[in-house]
Protein backbone atom coordinates (compact mmCIF):
# COMPACT_ATOMS: atom_id res chain seq x y z
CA UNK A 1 -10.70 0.41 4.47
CA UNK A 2 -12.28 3.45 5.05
CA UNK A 3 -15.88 1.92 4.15
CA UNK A 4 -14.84 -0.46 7.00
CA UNK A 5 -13.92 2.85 9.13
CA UNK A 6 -10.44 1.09 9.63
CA UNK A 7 -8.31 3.91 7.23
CA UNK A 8 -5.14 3.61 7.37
CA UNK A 9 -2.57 6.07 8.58
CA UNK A 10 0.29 5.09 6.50
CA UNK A 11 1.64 2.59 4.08
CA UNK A 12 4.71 0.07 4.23
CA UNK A 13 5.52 -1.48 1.20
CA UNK A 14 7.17 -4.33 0.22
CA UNK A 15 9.20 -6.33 -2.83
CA UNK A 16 10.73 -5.64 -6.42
CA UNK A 17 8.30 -2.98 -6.97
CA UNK A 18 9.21 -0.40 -4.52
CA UNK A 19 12.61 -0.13 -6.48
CA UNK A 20 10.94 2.21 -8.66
CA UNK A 21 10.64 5.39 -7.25
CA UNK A 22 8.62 6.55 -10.04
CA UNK A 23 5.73 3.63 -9.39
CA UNK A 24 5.92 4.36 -5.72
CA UNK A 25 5.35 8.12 -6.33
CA UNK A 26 2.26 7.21 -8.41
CA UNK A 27 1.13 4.93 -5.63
CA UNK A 28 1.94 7.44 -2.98
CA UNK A 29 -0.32 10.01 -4.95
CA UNK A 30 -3.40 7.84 -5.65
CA UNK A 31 -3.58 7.29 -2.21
CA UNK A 32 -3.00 10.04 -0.97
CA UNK A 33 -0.33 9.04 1.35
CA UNK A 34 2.88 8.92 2.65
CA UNK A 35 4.65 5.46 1.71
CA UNK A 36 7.32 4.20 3.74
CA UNK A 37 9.63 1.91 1.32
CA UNK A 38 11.97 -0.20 4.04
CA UNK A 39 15.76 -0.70 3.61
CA UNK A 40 15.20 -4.29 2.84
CA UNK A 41 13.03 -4.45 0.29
CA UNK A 42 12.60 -8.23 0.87
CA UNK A 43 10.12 -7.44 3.90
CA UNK A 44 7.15 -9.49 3.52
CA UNK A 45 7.69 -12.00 6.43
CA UNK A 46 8.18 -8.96 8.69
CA UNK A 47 4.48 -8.31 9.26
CA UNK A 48 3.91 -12.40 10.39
CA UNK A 49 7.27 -12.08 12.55
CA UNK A 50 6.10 -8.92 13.95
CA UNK A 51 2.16 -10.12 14.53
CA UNK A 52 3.92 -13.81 16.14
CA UNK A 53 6.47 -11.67 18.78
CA UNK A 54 2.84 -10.28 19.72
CA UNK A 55 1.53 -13.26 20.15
CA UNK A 56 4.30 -14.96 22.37
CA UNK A 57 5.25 -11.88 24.27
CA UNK A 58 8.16 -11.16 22.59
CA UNK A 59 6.37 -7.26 22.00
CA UNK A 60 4.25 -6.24 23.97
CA UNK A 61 1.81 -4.56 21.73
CA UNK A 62 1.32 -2.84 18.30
CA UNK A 63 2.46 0.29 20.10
CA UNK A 64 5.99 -2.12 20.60
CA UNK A 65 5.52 -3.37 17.25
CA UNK A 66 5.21 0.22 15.33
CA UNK A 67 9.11 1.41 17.09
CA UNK A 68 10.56 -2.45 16.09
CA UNK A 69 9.29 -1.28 12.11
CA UNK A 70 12.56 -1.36 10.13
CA UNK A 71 13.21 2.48 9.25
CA UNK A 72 13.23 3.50 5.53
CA UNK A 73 13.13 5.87 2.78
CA UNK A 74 9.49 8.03 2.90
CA UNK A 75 7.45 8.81 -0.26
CA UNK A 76 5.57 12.18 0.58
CA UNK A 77 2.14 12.25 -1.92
CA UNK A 78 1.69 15.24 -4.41
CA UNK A 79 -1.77 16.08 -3.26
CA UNK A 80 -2.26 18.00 -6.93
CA UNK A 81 -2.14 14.34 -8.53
CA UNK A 82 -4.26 13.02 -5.81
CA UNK A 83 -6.80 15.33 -6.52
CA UNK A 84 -6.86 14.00 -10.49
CA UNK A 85 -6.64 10.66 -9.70
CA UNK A 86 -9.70 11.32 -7.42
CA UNK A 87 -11.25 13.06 -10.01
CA UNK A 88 -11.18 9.77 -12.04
CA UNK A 89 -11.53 6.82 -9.37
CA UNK A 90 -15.31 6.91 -10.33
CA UNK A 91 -14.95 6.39 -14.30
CA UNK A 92 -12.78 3.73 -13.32
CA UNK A 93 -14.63 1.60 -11.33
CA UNK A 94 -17.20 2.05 -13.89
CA UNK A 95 -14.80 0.96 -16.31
CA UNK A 96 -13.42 -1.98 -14.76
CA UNK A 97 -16.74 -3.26 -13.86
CA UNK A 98 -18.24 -2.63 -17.42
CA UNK A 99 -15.21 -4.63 -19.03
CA UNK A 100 -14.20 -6.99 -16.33
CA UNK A 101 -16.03 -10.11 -18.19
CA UNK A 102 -14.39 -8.89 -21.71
CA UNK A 103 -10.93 -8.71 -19.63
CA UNK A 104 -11.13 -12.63 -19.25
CA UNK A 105 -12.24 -13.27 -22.77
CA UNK A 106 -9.00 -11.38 -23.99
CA UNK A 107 -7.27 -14.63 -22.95
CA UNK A 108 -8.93 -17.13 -24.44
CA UNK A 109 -8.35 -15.85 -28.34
């Protein structure tokens, strides 16, 4: 996103995985944001429903759309860890894109 100068500003999440707090923390930290985890979990669909009650009139705008967001619990990021996961995004990518071929052979043995 931010190579596409479209960064976000915040993060909604959605499904089984934002019942662990401990997984959304380490989310919240890599990116360096605050993660809003909504009271039902199960909230995929809202972002279509939302987009669609643009597009007929239902809201008027994403202004509308924002205040209809379901309300939930907020993950605050621990900008030490950000800075260490930072530190390492680089070796990763380097990583992944040294072993990303060797990743696929894994599954054929």
């Amino acid at each position: 996103f931010k190579e596409m100068n479209m960064e976000p500003t915040r993060v909604i999440t959605a499904g089984g995985g934002t019942k662990n707090r401990t997984w959304m923390q380490i989310i919240s930290d890599i990116l360096g944001m605050e993660i809003t985890i909504p009271e039902d979990y199960q909230s995929s669909a809202y972002g279509d429903a939302m987009m669609a009650a643009i597009g007929v009139g239902t809201l008027k705008d994403f202004k509308d759309l924002k205040a209809a967001l379901p309300k939930g619990t907020v993950i605050k990021p621990n900008m030490e860890n950000h800075k260490i996961y930072e530190k390492y995004y680089k070796n990763f990518i380097k990583l992944y894109l040294n072993n990303k071929e060797l990743m696929h052979e894994l599954k054929e043995l």
